[in-house]
Each structure stands twice: as structure tokens, then as C-alpha cells.
PDB file of N, CA and C in Angstrom:
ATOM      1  N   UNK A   1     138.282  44.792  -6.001  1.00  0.00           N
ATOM      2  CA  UNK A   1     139.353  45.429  -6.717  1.00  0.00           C
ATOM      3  C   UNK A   1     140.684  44.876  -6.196  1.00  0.00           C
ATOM      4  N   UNK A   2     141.885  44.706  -7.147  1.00  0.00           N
ATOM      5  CA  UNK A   2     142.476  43.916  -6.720  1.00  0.00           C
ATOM      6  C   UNK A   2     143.778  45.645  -6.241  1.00  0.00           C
ATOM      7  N   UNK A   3     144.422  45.120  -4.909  1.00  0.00           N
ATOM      8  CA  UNK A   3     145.294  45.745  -4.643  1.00  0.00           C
ATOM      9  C   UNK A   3     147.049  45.197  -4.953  1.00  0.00           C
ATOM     10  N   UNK A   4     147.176  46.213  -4.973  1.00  0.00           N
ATOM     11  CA  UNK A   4     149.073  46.189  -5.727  1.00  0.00           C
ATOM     12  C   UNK A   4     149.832  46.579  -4.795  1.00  0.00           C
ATOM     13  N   UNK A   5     151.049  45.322  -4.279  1.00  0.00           N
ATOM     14  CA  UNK A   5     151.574  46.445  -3.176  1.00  0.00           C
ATOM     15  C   UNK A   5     153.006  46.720  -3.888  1.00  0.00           C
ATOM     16  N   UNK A   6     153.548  48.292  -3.703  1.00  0.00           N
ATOM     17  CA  UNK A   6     154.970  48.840  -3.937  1.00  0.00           C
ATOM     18  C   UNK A   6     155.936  47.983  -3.625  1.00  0.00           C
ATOM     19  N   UNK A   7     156.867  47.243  -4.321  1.00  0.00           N
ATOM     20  CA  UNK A   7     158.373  46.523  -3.755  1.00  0.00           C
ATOM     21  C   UNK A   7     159.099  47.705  -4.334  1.00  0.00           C
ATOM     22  N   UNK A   8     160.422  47.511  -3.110  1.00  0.00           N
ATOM     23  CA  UNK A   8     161.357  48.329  -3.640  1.00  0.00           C
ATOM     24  C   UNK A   8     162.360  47.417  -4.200  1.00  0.00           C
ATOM     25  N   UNK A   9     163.392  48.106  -5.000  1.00  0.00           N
ATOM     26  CA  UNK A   9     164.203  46.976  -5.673  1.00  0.00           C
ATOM     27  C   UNK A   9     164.997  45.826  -4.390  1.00  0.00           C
ATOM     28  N   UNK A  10     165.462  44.745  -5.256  1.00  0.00           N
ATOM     29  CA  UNK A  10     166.133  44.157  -4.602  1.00  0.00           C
ATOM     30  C   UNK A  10     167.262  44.608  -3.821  1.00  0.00           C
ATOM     31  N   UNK A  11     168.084  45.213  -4.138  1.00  0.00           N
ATOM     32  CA  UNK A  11     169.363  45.674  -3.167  1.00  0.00           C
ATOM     33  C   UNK A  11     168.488  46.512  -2.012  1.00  0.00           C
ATOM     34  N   UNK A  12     167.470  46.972  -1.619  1.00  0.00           N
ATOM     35  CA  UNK A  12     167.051  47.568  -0.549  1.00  0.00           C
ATOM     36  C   UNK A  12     166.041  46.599   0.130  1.00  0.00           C
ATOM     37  N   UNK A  13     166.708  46.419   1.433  1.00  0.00           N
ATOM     38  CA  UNK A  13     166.016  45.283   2.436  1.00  0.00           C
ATOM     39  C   UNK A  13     164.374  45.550   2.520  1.00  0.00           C
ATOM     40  N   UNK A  14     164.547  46.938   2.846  1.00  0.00           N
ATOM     41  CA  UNK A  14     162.911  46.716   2.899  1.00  0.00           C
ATOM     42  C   UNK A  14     162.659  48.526   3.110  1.00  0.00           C
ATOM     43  N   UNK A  15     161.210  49.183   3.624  1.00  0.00           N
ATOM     44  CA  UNK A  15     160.786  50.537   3.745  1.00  0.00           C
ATOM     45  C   UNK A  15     161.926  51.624   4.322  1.00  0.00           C
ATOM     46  N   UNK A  16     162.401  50.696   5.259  1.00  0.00           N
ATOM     47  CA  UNK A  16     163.210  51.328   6.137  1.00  0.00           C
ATOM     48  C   UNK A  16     164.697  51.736   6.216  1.00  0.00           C
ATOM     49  N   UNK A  17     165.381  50.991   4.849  1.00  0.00           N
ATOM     50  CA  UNK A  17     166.475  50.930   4.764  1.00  0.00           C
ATOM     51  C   UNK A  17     166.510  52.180   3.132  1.00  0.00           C
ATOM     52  N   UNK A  18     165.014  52.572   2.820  1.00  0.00           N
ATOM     53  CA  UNK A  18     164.960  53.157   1.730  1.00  0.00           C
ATOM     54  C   UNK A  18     165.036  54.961   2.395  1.00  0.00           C
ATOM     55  N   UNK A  19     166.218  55.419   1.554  1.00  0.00           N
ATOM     56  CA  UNK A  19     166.751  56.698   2.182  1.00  0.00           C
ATOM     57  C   UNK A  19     165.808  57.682   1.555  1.00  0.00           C
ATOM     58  N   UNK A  20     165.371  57.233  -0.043  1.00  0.00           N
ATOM     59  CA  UNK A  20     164.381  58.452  -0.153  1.00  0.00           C
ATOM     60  C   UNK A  20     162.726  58.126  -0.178  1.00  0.00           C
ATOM     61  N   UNK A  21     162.493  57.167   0.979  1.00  0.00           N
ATOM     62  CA  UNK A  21     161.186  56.875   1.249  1.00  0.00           C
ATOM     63  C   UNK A  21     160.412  58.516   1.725  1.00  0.00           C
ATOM     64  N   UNK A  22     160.691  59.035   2.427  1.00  0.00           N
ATOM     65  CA  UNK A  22     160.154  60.633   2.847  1.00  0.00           C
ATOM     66  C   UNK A  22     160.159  61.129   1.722  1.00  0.00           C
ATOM     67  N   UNK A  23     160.817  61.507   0.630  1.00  0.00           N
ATOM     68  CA  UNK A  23     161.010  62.342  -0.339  1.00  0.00           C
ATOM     69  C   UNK A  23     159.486  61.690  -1.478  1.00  0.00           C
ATOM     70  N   UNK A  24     160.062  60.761  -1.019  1.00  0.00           N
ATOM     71  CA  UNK A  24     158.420  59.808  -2.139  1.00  0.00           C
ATOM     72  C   UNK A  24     157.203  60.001  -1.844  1.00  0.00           C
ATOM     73  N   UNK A  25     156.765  59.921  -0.192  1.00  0.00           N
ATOM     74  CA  UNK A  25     155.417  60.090   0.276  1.00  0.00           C
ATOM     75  C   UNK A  25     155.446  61.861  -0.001  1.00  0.00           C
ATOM     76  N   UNK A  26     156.209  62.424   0.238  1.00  0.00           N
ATOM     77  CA  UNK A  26     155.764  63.948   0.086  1.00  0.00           C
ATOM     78  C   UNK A  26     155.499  64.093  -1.377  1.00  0.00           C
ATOM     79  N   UNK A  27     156.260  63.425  -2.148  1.00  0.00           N
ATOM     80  CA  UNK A  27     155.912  63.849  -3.798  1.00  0.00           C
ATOM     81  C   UNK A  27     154.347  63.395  -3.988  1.00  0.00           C
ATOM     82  N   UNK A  28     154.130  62.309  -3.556  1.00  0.00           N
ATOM     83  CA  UNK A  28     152.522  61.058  -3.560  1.00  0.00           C
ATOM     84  C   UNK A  28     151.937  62.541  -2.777  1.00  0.00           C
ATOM     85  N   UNK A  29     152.148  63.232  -1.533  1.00  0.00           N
ATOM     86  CA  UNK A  29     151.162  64.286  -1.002  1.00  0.00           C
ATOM     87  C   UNK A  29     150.900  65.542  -2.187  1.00  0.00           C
ATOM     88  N   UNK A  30     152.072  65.500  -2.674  1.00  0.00           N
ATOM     89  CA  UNK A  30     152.051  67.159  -3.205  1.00  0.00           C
ATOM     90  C   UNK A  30     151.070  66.822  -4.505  1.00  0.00           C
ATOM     91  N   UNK A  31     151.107  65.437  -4.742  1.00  0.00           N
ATOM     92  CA  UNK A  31     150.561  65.550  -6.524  1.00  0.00           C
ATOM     93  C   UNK A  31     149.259  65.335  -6.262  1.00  0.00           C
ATOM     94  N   UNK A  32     148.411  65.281  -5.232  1.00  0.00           N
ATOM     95  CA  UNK A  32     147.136  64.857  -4.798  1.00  0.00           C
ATOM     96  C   UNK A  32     146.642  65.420  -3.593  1.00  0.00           C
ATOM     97  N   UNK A  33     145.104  65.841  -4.309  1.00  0.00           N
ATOM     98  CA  UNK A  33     144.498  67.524  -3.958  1.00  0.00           C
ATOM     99  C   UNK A  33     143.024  66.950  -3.597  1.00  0.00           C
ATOM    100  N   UNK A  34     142.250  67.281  -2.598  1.00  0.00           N
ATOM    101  CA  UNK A  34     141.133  67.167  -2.549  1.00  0.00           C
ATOM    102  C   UNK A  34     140.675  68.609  -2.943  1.00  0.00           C
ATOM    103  N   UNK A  35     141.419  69.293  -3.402  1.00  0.00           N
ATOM    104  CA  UNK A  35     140.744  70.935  -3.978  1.00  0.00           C
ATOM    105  C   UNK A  35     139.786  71.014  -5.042  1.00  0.00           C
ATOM    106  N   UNK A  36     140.619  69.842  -5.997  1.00  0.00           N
ATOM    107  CA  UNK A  36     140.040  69.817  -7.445  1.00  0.00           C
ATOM    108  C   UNK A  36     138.643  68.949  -7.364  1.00  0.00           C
ATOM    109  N   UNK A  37     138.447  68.384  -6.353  1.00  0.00           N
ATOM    110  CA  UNK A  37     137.646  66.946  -6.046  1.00  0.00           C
ATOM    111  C   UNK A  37     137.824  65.731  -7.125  1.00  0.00           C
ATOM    112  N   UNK A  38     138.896  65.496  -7.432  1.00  0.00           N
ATOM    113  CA  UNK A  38     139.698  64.440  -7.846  1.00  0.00           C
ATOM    114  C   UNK A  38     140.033  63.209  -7.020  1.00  0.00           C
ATOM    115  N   UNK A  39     140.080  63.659  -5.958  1.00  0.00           N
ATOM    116  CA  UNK A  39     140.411  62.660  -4.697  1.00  0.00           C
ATOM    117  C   UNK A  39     139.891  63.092  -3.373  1.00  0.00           C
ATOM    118  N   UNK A  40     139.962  62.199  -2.538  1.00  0.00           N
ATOM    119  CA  UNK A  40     139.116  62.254  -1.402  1.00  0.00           C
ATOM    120  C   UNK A  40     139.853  61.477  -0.663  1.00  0.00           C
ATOM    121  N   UNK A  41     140.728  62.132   0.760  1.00  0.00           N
ATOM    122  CA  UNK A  41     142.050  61.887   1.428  1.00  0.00           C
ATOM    123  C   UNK A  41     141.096  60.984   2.834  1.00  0.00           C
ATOM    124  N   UNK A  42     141.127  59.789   3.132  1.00  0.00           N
ATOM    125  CA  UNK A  42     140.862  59.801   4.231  1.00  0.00           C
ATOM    126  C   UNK A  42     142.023  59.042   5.306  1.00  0.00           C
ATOM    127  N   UNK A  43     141.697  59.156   6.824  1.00  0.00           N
ATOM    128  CA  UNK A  43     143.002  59.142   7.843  1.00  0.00           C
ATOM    129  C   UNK A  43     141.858  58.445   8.631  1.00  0.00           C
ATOM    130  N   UNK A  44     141.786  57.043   8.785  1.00  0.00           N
ATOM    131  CA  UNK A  44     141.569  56.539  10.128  1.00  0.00           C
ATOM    132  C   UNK A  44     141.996  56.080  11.073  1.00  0.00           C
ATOM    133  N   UNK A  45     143.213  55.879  11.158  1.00  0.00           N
ATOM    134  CA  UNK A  45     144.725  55.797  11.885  1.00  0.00           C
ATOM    135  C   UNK A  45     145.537  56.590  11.759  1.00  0.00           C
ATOM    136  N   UNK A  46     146.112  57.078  12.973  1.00  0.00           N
ATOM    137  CA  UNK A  46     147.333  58.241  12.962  1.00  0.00           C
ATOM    138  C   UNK A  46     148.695  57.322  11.931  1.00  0.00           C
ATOM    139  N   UNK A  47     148.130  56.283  11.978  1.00  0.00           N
ATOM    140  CA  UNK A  47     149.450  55.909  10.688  1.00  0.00           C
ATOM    141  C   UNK A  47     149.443  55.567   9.499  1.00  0.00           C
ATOM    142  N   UNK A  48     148.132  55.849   9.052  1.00  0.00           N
ATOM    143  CA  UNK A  48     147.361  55.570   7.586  1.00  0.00           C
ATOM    144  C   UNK A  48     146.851  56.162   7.272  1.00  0.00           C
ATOM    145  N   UNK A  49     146.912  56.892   6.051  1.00  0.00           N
ATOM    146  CA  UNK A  49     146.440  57.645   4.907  1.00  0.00           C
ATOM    147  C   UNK A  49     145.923  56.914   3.890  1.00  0.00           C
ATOM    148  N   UNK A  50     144.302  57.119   3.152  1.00  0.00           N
ATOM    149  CA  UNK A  50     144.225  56.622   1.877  1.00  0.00           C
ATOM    150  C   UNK A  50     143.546  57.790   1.331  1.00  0.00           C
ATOM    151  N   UNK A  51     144.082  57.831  -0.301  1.00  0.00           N
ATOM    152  CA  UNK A  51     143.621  58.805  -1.126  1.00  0.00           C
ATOM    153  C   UNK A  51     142.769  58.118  -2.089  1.00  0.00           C
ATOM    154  N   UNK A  52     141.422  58.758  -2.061  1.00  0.00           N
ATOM    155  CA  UNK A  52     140.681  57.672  -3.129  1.00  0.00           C
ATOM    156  C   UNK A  52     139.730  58.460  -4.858  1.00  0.00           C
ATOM    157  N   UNK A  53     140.220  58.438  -5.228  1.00  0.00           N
ATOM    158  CA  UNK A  53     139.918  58.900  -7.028  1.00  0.00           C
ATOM    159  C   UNK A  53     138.271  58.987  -6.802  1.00  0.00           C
ATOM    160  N   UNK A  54     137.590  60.159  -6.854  1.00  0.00           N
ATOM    161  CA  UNK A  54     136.272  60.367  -7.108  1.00  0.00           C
ATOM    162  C   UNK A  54     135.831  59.707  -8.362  1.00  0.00           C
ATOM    163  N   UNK A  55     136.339  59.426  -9.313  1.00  0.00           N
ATOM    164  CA  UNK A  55     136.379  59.100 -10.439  1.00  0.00           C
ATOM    165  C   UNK A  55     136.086  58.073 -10.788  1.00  0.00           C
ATOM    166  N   UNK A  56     136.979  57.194  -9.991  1.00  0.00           N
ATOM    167  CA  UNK A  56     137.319  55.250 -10.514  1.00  0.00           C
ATOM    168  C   UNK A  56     136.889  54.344  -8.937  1.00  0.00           C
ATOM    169  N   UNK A  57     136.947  55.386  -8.063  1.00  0.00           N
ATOM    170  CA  UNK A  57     137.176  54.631  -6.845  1.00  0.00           C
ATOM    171  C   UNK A  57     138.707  53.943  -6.471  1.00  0.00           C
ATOM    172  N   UNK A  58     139.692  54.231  -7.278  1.00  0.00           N
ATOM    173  CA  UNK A  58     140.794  53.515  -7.088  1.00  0.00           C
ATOM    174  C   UNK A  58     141.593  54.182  -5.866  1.00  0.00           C
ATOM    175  N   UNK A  59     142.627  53.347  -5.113  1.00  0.00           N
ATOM    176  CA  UNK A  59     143.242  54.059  -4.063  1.00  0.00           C
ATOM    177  C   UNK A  59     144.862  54.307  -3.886  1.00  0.00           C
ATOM    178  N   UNK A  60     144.897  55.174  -3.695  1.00  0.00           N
ATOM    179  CA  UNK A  60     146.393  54.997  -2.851  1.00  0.00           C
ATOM    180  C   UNK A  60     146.634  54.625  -1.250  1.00  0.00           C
ATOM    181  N   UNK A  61     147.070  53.644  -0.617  1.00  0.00           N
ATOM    182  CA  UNK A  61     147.187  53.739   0.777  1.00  0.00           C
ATOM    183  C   UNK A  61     148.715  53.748   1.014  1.00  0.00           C
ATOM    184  N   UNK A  62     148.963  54.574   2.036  1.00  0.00           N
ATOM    185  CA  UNK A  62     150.415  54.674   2.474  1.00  0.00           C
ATOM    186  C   UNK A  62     150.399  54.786   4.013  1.00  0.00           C
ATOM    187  N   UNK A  63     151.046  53.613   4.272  1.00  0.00           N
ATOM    188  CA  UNK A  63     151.176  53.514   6.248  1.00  0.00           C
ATOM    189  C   UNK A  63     152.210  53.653   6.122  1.00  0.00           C
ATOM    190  N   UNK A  64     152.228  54.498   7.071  1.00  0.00           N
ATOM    191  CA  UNK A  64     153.235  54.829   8.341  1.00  0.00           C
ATOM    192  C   UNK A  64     153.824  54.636   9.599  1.00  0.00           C
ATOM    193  N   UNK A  65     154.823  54.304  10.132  1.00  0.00           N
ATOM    194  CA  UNK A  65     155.295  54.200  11.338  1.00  0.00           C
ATOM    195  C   UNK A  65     156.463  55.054  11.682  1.00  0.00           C
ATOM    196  N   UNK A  66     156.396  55.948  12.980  1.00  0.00           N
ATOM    197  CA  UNK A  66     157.161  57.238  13.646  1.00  0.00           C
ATOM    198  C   UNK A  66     157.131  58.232  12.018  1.00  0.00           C
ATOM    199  N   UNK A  67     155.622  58.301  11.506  1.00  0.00           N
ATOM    200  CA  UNK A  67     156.296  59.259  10.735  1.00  0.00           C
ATOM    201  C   UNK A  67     157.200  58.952   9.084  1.00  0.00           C
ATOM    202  N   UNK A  68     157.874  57.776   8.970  1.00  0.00           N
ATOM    203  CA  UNK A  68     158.271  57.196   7.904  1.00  0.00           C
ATOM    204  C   UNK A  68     157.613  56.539   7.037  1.00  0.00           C
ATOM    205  N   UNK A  69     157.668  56.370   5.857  1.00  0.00           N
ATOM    206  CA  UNK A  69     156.739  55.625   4.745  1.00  0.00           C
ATOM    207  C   UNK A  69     157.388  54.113   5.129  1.00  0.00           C
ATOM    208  N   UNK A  70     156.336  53.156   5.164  1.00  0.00           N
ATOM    209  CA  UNK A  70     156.636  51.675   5.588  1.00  0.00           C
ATOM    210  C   UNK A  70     156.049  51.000   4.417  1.00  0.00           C
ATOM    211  N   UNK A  71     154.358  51.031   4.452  1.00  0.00           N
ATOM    212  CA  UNK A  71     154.007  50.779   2.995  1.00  0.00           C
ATOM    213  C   UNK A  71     153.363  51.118   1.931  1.00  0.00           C
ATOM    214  N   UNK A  72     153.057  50.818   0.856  1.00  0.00           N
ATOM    215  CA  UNK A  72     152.309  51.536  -0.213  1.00  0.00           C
ATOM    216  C   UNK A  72     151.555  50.726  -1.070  1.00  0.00           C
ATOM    217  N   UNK A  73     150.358  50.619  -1.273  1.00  0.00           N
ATOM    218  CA  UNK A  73     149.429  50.159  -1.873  1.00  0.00           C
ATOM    219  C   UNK A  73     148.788  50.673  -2.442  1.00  0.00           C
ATOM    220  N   UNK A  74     148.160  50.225  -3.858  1.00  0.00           N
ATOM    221  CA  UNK A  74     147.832  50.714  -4.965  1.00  0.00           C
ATOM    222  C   UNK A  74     146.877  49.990  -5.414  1.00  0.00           C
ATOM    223  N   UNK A  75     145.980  50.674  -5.658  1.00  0.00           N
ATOM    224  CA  UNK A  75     144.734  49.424  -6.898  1.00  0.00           C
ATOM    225  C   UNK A  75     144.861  50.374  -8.691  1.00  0.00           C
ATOM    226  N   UNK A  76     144.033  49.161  -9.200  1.00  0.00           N
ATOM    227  CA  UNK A  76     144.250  49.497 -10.425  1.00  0.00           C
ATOM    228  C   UNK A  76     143.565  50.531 -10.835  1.00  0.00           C
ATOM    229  N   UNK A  77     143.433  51.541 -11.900  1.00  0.00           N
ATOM    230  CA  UNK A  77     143.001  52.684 -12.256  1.00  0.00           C
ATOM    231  C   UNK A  77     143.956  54.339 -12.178  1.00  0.00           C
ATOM    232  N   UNK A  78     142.671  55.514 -11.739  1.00  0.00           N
ATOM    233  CA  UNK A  78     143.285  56.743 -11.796  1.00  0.00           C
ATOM    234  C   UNK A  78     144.503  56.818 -10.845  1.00  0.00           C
ATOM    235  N   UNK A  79     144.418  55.969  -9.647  1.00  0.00           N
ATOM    236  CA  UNK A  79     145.507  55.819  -8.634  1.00  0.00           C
ATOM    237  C   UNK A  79     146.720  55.173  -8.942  1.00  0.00           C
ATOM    238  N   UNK A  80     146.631  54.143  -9.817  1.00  0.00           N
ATOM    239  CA  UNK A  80     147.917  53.623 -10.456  1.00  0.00           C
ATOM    240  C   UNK A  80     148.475  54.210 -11.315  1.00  0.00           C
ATOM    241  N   UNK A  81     147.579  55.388 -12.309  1.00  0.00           N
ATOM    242  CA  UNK A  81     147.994  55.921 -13.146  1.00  0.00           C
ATOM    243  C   UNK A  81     149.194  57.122 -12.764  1.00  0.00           C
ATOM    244  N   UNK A  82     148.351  57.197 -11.710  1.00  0.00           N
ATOM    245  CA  UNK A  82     149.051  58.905 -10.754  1.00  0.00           C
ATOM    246  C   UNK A  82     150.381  58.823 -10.431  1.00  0.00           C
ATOM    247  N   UNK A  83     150.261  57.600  -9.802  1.00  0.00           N
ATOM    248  CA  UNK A  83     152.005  56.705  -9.341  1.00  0.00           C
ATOM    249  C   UNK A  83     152.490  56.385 -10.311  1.00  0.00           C
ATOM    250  N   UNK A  84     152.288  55.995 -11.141  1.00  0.00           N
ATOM    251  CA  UNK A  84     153.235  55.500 -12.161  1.00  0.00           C
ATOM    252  C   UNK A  84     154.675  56.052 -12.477  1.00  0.00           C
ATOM    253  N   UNK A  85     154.673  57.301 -12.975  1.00  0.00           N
ATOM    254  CA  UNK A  85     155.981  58.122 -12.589  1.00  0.00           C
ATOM    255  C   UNK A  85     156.146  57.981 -11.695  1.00  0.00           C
ATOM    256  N   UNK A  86     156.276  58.018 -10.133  1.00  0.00           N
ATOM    257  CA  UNK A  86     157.217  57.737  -8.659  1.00  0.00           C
ATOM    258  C   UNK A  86     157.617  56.632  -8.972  1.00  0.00           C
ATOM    259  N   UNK A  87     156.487  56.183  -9.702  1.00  0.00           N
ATOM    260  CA  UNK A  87     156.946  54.618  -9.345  1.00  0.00           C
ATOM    261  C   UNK A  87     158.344  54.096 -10.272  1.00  0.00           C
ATOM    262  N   UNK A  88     158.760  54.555 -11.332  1.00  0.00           N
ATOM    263  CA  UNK A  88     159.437  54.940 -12.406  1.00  0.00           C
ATOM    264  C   UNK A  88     160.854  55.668 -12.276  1.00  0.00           C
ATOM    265  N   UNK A  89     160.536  56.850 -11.511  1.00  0.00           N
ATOM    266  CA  UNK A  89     161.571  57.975 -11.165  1.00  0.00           C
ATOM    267  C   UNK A  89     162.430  57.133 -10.024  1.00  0.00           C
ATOM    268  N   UNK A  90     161.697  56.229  -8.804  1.00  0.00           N
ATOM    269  CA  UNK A  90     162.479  55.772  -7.424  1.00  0.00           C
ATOM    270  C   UNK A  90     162.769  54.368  -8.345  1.00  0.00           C
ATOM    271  N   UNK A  91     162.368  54.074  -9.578  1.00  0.00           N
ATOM    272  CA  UNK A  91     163.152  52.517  -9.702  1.00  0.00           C
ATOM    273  C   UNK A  91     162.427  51.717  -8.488  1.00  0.00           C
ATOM    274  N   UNK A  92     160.764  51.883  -8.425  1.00  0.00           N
ATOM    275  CA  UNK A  92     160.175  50.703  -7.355  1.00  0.00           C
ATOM    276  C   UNK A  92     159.355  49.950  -8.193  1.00  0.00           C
ATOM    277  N   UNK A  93     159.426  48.552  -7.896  1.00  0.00           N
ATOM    278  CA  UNK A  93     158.454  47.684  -8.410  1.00  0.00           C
ATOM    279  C   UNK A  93     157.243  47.472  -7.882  1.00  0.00           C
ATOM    280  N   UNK A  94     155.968  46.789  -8.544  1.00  0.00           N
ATOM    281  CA  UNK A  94     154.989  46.248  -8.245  1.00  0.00           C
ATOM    282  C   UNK A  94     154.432  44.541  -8.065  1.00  0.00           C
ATOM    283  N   UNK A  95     153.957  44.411  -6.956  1.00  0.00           N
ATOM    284  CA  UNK A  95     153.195  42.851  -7.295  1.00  0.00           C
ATOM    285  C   UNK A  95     152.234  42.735  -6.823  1.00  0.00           C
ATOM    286  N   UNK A  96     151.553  42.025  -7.098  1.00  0.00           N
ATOM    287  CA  UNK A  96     149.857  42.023  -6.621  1.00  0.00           C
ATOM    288  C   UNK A  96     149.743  40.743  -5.838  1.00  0.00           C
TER     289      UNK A  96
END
């Protein structure tokens, strides 16, 4: 499966210089539930999170460093679908 990683626009250097990177990973937490069994959250690093679609198998991964969103990766399917609005609302691009 091919993975997609998040660019942010050009005028922002990079993860770190992005002011509403926190505001983004919490929206990516709040919209995705292992309640419904829709997704299935796993953490094998205290700085990596992946959320993975029971459905499609597709993923979200979002690393972290001190706590801040650094990067974001995406494959194609229910997981790209999910992002699509963040991805839309923050004005971030994609490239594979």
C-alpha cells in the first residue's frame, strides 16, 4: 500500500514552525474511536501513534517529538478519506 506523507504549505518551514500543528493532531484524535470498531489505535513508540481502519486496513500514522506533531502519514482509503477535511481546513498538502 502506497503511503502519503502530509506537506505543509510552502511558507511554513516545516512541523515545527506550524503553530496549529497541536490543534490538528487533537482534531485527527477526537474524530477517531476504537469504540465503534472502525479503527484500531496502535502505540509502539512513546512517539508514534497509528490508527488503522478495520475496514480497508488503511492508516493514519502521526509521530511525535516532546509531545508535538512532527509527522503525518497517510495511505490510501477509509484513512485518507477521514483526513481529507484537516487536510482541507489547515490548507496542508499531500505527496507520495
Amino acid at each position: 500500500m502506497t503511503t502519503i506523507e502530509i506537506k505543509l504549505t510552502i511558507d511554513i518551514k516545516g512541523w515545527a514552525d506550524f503553530a496549529e500543528a497541536d490543534m490538528l493532531s487533537q482534531l485527527i484524535w477526537d474524530g477517531l474511536s476504537e469504540a465503534d470498531g472502525a479503527w484500531h489505535c496502535m502505540n509502539f513508540t512513546s512517539d508514534m501513534s497509528i490508527w488503522e481502519s478495520t475496514q480497508d486496513s488503511s492508516t493514519i500514522t502521526l509521530i511525535y517529538k516532546n509531545d508535538h506533531l512532527t509527522q503525518l502519514l497517510v495511505t490510501p482509503g477509509i484513512a485518507y478519506g477521514s483526513l481529507s477535511p484537516l487536510i482541507q481546513k489547515f490548507q496542508i498538502t499531500t505527496s507520495s
